[in-house]
C-alpha atoms as a PDB file:
ATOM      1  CA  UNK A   1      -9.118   7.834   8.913  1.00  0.00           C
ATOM      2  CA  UNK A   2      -6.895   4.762  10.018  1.00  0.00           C
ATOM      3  CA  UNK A   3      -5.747   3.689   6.798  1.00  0.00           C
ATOM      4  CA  UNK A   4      -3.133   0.442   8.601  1.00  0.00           C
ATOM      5  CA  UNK A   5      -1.764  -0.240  12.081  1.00  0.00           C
ATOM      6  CA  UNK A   6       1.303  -1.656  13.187  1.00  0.00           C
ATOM      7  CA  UNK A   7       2.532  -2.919  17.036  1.00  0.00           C
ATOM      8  CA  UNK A   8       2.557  -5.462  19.029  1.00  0.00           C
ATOM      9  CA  UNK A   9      -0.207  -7.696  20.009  1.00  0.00           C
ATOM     10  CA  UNK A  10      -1.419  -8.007  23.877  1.00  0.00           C
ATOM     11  CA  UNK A  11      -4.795  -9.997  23.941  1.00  0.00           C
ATOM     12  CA  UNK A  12      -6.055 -11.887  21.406  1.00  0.00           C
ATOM     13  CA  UNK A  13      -9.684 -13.047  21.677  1.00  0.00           C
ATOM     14  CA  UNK A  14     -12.119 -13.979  19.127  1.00  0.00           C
ATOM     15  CA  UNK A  15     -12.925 -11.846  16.920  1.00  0.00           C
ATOM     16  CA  UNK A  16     -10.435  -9.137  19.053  1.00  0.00           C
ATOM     17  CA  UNK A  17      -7.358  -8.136  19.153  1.00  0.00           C
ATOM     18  CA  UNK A  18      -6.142  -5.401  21.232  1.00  0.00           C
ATOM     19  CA  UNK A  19      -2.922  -3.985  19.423  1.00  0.00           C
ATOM     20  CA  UNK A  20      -0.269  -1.791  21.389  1.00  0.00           C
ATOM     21  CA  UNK A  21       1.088   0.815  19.137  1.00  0.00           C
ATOM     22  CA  UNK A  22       3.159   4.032  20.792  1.00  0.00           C
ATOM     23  CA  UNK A  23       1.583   3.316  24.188  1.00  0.00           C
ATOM     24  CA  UNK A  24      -2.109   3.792  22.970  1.00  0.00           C
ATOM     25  CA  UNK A  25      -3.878   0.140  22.537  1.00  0.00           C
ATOM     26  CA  UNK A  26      -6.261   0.037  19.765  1.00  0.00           C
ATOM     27  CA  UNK A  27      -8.960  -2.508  19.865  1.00  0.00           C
ATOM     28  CA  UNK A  28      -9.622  -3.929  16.461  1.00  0.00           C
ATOM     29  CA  UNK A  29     -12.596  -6.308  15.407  1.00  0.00           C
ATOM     30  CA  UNK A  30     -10.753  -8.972  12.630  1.00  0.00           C
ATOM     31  CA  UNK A  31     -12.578 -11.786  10.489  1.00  0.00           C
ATOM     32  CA  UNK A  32     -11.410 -15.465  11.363  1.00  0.00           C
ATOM     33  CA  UNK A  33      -9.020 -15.817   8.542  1.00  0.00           C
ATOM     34  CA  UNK A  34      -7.040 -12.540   9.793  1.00  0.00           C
ATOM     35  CA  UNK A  35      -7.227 -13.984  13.255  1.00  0.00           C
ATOM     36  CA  UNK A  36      -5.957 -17.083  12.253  1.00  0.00           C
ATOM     37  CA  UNK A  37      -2.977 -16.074  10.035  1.00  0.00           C
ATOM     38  CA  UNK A  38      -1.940 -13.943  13.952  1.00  0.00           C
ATOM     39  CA  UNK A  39       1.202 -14.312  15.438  1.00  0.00           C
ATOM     40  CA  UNK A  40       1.400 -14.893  19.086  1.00  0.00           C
ATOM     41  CA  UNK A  41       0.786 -12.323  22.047  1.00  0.00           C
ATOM     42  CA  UNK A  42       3.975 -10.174  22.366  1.00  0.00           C
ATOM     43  CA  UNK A  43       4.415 -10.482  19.075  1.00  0.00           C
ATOM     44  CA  UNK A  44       4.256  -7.696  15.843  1.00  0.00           C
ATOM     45  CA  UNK A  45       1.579  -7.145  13.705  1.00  0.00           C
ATOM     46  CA  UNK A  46       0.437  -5.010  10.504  1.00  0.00           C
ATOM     47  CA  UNK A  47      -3.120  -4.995   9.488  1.00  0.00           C
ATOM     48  CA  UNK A  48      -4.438  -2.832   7.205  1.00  0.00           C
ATOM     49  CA  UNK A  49      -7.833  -1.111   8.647  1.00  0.00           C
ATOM     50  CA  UNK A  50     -10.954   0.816   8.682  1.00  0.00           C
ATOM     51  CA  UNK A  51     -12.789   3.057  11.014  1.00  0.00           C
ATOM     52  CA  UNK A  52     -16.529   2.887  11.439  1.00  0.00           C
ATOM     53  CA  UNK A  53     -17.637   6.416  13.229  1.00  0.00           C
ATOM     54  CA  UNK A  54     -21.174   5.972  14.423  1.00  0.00           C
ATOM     55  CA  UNK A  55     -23.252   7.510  17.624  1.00  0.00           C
ATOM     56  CA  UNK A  56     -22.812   4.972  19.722  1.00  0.00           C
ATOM     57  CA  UNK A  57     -19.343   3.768  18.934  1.00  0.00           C
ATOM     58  CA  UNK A  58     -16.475   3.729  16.780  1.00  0.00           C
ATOM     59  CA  UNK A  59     -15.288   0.422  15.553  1.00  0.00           C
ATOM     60  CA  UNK A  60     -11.813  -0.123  14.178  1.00  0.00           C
ATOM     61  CA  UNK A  61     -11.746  -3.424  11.726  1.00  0.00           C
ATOM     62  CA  UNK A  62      -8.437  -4.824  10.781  1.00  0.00           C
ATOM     63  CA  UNK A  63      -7.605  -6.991   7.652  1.00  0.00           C
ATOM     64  CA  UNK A  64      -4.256  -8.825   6.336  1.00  0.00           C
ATOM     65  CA  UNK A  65      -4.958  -8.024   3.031  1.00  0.00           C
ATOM     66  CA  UNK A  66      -5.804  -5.223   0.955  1.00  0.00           C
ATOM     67  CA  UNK A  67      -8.337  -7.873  -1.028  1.00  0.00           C
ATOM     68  CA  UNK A  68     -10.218  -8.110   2.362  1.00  0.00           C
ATOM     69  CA  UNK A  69     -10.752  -4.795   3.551  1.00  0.00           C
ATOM     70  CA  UNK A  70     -11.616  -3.555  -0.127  1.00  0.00           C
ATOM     71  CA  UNK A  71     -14.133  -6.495   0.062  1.00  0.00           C
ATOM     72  CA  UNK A  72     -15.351  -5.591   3.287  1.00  0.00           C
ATOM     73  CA  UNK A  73     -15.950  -1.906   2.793  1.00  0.00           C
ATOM     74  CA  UNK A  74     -18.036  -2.985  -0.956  1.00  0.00           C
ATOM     75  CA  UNK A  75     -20.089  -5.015   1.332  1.00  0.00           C
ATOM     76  CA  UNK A  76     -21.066  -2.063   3.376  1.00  0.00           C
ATOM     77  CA  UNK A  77     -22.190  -0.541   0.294  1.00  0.00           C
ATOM     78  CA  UNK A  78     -24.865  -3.550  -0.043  1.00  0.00           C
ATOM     79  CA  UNK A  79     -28.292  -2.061   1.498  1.00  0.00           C
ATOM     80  CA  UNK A  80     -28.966  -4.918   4.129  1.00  0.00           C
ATOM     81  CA  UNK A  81     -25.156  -5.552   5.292  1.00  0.00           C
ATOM     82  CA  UNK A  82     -23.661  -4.054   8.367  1.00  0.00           C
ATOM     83  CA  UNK A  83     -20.284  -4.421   9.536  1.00  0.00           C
ATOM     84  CA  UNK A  84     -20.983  -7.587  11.029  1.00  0.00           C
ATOM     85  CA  UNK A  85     -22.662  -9.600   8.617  1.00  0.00           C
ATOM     86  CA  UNK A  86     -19.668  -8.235   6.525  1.00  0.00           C
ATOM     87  CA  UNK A  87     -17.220  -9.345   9.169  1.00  0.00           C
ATOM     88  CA  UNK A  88     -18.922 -12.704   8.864  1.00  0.00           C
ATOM     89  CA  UNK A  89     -18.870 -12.948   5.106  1.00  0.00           C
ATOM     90  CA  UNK A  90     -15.229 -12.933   5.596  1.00  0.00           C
ATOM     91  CA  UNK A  91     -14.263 -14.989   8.159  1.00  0.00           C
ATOM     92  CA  UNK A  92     -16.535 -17.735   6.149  1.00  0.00           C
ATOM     93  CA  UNK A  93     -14.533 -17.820   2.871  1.00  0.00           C
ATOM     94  CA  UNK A  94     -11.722 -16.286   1.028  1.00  0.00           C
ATOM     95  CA  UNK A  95     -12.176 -13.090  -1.555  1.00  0.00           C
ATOM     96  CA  UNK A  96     -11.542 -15.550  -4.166  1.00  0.00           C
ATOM     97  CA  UNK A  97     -14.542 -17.783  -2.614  1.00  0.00           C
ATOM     98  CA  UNK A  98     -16.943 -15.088  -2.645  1.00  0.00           C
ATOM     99  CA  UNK A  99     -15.967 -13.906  -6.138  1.00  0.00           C
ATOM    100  CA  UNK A 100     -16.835 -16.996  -7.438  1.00  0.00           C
ATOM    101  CA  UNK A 101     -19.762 -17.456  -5.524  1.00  0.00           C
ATOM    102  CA  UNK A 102     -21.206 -13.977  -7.030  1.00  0.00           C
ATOM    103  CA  UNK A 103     -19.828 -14.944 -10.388  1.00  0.00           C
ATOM    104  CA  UNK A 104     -21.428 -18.460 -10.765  1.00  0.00           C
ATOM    105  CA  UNK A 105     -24.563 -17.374  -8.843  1.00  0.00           C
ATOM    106  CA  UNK A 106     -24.415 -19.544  -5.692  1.00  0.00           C
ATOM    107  CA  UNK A 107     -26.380 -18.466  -3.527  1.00  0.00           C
ATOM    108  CA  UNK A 108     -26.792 -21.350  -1.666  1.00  0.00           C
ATOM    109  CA  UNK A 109     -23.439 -21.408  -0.289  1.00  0.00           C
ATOM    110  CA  UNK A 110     -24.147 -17.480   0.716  1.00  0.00           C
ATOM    111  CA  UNK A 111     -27.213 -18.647   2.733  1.00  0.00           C
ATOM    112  CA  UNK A 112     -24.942 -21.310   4.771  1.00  0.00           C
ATOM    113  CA  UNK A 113     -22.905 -18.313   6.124  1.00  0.00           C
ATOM    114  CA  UNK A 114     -24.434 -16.852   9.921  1.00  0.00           C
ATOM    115  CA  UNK A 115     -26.970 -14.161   9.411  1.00  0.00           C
ATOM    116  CA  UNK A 116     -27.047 -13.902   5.331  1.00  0.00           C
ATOM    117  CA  UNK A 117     -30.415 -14.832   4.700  1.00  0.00           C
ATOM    118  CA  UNK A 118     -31.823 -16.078   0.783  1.00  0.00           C
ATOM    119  CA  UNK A 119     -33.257 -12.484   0.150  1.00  0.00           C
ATOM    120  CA  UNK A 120     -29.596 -11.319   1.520  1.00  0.00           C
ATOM    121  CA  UNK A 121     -27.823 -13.874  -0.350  1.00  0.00           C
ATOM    122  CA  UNK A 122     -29.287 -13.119  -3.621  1.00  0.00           C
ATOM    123  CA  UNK A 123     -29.201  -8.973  -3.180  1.00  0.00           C
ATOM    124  CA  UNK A 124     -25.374  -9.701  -2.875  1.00  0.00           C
ATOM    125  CA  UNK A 125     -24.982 -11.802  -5.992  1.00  0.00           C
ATOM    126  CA  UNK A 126     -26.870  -9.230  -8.150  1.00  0.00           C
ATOM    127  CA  UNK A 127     -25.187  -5.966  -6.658  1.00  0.00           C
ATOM    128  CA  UNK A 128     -21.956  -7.393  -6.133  1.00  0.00           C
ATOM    129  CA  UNK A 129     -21.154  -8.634  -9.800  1.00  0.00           C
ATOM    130  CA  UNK A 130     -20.049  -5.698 -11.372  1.00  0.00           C
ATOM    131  CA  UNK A 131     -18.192  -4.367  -8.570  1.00  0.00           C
ATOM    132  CA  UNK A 132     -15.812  -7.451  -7.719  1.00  0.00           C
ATOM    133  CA  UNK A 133     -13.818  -6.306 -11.059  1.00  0.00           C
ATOM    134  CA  UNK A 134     -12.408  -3.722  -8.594  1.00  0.00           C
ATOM    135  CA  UNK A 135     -10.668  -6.098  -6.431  1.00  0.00           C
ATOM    136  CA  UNK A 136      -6.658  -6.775  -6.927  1.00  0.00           C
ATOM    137  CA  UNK A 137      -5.294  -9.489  -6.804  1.00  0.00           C
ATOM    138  CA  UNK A 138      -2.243  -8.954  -4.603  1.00  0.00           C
ATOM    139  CA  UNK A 139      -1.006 -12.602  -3.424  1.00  0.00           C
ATOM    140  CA  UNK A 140       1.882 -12.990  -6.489  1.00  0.00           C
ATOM    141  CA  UNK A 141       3.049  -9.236  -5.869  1.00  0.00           C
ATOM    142  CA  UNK A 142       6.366  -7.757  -4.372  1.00  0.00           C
ATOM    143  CA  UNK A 143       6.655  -5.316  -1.771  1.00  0.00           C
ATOM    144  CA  UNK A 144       6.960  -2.862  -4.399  1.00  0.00           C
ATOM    145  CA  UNK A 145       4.592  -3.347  -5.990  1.00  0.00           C
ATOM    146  CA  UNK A 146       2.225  -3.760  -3.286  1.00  0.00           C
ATOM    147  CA  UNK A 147       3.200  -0.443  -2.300  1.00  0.00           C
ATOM    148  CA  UNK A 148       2.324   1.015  -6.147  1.00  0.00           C
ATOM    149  CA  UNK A 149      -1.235  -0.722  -5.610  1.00  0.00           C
ATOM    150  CA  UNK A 150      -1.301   1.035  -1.972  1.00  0.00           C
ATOM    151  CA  UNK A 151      -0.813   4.192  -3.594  1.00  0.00           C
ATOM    152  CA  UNK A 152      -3.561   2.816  -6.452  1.00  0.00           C
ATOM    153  CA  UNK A 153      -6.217   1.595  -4.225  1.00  0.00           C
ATOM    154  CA  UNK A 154      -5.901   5.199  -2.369  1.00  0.00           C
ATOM    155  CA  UNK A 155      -5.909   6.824  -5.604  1.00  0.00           C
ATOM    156  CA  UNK A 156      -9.260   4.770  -6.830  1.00  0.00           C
ATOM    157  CA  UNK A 157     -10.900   5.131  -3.380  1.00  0.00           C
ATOM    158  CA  UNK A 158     -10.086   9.220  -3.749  1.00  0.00           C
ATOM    159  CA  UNK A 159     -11.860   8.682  -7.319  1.00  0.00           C
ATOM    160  CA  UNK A 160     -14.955   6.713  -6.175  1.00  0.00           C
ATOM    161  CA  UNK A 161     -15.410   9.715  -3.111  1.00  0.00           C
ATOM    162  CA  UNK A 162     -15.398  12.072  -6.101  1.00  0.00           C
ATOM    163  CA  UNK A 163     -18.087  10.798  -7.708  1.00  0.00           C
ATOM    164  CA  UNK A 164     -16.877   8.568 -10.569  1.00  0.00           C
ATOM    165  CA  UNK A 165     -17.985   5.241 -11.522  1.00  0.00           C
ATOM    166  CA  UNK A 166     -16.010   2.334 -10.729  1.00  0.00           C
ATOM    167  CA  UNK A 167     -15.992   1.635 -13.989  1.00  0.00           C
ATOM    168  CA  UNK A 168     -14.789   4.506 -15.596  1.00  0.00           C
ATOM    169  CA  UNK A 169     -11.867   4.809 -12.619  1.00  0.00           C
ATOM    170  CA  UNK A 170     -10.842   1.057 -13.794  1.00  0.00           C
ATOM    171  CA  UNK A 171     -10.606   2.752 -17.527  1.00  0.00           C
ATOM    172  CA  UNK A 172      -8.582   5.454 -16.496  1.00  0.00           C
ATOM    173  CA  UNK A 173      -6.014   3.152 -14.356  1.00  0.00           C
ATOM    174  CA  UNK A 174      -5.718   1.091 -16.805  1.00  0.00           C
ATOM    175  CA  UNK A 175      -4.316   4.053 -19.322  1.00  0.00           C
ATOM    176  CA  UNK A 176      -1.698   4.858 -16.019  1.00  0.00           C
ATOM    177  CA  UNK A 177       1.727   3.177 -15.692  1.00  0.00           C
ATOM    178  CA  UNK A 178       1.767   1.329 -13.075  1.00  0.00           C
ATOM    179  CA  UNK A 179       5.127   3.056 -11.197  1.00  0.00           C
ATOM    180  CA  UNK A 180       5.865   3.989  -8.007  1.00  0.00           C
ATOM    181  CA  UNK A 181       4.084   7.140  -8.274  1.00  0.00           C
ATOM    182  CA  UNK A 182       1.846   8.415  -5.030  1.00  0.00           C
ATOM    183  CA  UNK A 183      -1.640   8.336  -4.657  1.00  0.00           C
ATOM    184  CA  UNK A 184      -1.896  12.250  -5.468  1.00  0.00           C
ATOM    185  CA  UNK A 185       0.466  11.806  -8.317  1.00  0.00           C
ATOM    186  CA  UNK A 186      -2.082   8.982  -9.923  1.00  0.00           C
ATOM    187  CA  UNK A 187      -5.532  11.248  -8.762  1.00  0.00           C
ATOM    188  CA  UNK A 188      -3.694  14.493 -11.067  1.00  0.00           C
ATOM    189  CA  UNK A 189      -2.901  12.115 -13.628  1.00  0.00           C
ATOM    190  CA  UNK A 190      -6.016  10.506 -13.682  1.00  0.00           C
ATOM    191  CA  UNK A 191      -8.008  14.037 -13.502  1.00  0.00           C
ATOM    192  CA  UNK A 192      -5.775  15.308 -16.401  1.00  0.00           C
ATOM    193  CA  UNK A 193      -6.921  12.412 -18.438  1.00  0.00           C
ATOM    194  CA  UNK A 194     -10.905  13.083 -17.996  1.00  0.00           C
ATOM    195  CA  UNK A 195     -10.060  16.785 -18.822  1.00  0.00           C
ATOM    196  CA  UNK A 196      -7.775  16.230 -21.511  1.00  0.00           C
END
């Protein structure tokens, strides 16, 4: 898995960006509000990403936050959204937009995005409002401590693939300092915890 991506930028083109890293240029799909925040062509870029293996293709998606990829891959867990109604979802509003759109029930301003319909638009209300409590907030934090909610977000990720709940992972990170431990050092710590 491509977990993040860093090099320099050589075409930009809605919703596109073709980024050179090492000599190999990766193609990667990005919502509006990534594209937007770009620097110019010849210019360096991190994005944090995610690979979508299918037949036909593989995708690579990139994000400038955390918040937005962890967004976009709980959309993909909606029955009904593919990668590019999820794309679209966030290039039409922020995280914090579509939390509170989920949280007050707004539907309405769901259905004024491209491609979410009202059976769409409600599906995502109902099955997103318990899992939004899984998004960080990371816009007030340092690079250190962006780099101990790297190593968190792995860690949870690693935890959800296991087969825990969301909620019960949230429990359990909650009892764990938050350090600069690694994500491996959080997963044992974590797993010692259930077990203990």
């Amino acid at each position: 898995m491509i977990g993040s991506l860093k090099g320099k930028i050589l075409i930009k083109h809605v919703p596109q960006v073709l980024v050179e890293t090492y000599g190999i240029g990766y193609e990667i799909e990005v919502p509006l509000n990534t594209f937007i925040e770009m620097p110019g062509i010849g210019e360096e870029i991190f994005l944090y990403t995610h690979l979508q293996v299918r037949e036909d293709a593989h995708t690579l998606f990139g994000f400038s936050s955390l918040n937005d990829r962890h967004l976009f891959r709980m959309l993909l867990k909606i029955s009904g959204v593919g990668a590019k109604l999820a794309l679209a979802i966030l290039s039409a509003m922020s995280v914090s937009d579509f939390e509170r759109c989920v949280r007050t029930e707004d539907s309405n301003s769901l259905v004024k995005i491209p491609g979410v319909g009202k059976k769409t638009a409600e599906r995502l209300v109902i099955e997103m409002r318990d899992r939004l409590t899984d998004i960080i907030d990371n816009s007030s934090l340092s690079h250190q401590e962006i780099g101990a909610n790297n190593a968190r977000e792995e860690a949870f990720d690693a935890l959800l693939a296991l087969g825990y709940k969301a909620s019960e992972i949230k429990k359990l990170m909650a009892s764990i300092q938050n350090d600069d431990s690694t994500a491996s050092d959080i997963i044992r710590r974590a797993l010692k915890k259930v077990t203990d």
